[in-house]
C-alpha atoms as a PDB file:
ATOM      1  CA  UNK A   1       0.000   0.000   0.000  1.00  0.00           C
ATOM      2  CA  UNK A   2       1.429   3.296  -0.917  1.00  0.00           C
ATOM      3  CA  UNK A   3       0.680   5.630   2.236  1.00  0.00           C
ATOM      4  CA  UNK A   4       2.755   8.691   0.871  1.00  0.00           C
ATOM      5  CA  UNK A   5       0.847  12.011   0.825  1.00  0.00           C
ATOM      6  CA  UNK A   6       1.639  15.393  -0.992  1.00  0.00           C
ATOM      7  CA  UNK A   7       1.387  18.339   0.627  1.00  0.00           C
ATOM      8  CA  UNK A   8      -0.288  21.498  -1.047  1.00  0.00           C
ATOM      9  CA  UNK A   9       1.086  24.658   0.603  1.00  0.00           C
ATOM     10  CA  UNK A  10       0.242  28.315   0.765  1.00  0.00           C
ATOM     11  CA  UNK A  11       2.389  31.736  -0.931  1.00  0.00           C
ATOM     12  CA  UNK A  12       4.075  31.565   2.855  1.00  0.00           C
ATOM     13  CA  UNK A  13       4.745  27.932   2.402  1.00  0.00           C
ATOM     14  CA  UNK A  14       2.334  26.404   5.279  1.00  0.00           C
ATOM     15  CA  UNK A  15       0.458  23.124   4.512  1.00  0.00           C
ATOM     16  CA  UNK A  16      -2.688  24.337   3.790  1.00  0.00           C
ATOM     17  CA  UNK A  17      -3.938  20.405   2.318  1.00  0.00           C
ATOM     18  CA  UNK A  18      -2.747  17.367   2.568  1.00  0.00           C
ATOM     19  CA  UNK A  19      -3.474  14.463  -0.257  1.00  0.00           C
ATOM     20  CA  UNK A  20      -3.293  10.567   0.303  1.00  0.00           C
ATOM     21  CA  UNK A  21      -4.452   7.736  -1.284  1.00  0.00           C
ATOM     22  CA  UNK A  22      -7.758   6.205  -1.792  1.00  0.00           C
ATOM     23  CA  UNK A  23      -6.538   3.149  -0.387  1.00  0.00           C
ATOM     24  CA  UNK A  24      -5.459   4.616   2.705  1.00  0.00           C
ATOM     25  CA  UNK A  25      -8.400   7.250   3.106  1.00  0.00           C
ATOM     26  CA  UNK A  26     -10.682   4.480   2.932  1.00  0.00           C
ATOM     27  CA  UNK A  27      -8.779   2.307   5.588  1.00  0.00           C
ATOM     28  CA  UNK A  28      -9.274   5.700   7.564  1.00  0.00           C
ATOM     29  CA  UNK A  29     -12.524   6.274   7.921  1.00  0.00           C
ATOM     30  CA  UNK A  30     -13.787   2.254   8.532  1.00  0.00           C
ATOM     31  CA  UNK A  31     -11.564   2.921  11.484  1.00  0.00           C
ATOM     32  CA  UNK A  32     -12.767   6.000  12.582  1.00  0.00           C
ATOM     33  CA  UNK A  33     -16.418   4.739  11.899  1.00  0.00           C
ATOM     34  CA  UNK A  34     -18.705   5.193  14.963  1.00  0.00           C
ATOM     35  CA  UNK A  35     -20.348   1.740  14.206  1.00  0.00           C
ATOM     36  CA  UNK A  36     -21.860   1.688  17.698  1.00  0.00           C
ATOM     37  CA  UNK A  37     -24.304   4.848  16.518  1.00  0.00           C
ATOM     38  CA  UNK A  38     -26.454   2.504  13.919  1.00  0.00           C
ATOM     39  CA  UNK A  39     -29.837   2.751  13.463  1.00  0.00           C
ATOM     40  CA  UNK A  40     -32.138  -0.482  13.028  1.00  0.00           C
ATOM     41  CA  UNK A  41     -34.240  -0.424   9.448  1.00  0.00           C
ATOM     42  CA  UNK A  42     -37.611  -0.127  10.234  1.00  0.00           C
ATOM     43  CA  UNK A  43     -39.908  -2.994   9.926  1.00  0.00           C
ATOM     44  CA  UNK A  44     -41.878  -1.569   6.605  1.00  0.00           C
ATOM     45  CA  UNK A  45     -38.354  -0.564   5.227  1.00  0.00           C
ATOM     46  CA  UNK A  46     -37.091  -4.610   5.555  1.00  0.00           C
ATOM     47  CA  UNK A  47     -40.845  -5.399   3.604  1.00  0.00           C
ATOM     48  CA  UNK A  48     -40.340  -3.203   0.877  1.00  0.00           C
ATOM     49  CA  UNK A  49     -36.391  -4.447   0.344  1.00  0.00           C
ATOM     50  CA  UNK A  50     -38.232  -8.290   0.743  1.00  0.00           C
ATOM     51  CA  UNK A  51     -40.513  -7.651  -1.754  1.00  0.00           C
ATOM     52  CA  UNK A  52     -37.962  -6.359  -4.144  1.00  0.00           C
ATOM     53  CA  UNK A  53     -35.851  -8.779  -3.628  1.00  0.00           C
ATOM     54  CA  UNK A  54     -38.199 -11.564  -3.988  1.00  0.00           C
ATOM     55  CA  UNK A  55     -39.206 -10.132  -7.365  1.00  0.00           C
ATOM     56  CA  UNK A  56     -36.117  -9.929  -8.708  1.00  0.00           C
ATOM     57  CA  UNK A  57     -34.892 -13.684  -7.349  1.00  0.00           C
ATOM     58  CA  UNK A  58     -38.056 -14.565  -9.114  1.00  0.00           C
ATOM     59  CA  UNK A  59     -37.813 -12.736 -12.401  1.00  0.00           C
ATOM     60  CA  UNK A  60     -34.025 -11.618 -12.772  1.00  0.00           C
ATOM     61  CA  UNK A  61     -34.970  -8.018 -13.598  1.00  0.00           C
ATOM     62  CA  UNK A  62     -34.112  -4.868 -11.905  1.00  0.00           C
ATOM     63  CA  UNK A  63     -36.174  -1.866 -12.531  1.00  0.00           C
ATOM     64  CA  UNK A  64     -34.697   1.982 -13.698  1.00  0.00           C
ATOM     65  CA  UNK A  65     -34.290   3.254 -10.608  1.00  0.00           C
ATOM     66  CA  UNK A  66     -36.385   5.922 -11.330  1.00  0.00           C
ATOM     67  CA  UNK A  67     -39.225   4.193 -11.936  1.00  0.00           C
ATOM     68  CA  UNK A  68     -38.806   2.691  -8.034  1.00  0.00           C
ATOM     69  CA  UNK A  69     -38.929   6.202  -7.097  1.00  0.00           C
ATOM     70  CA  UNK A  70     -42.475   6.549  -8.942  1.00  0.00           C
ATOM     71  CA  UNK A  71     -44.007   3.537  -7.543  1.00  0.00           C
ATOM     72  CA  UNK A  72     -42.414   4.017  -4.292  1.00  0.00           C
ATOM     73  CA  UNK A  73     -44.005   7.639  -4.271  1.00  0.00           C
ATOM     74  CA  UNK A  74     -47.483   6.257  -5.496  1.00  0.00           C
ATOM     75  CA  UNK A  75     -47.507   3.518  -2.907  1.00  0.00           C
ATOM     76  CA  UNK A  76     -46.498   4.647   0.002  1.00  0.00           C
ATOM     77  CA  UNK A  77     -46.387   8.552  -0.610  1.00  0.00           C
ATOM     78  CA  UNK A  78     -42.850  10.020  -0.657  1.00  0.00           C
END
């Protein structure tokens, strides 16, 4: 893993940015992740994921996502 980062400085020659790689950014923040401050799915949330899911085990489709968003709006109003 290459963990070097550049520096980006000002006219007076402070650091004003510092750049790293992806790689290591990522590793970063899945440390610094506050996984204890989760929030549970609601229960209608998990029945609308089943009932995608089921449809698509079934049928091996996926819809345009923006149709979702239409039916999603028309069936349960947002």
């Amino acid at each position: 893993m290459n963990t070097t980062a550049q520096y980006i400085k000002d006219s007076e020659g402070n650091d004003i940015l510092a750049v790293i790689p992806m790689e290591t950014y990522n590793e970063w923040r899945f440390e610094k992740a506050d996984l204890s401050n989760t929030q549970e799915i609601p229960d209608w949330h998990k029945e609308i994921l089943d009932e995608s899911l089921k449809e698509f085990e079934e049928t091996g489709e996926a819809e345009d996502w923006e149709v979702l968003k239409l039916k999603f709006k028309q069936k349960y109003g947002f």
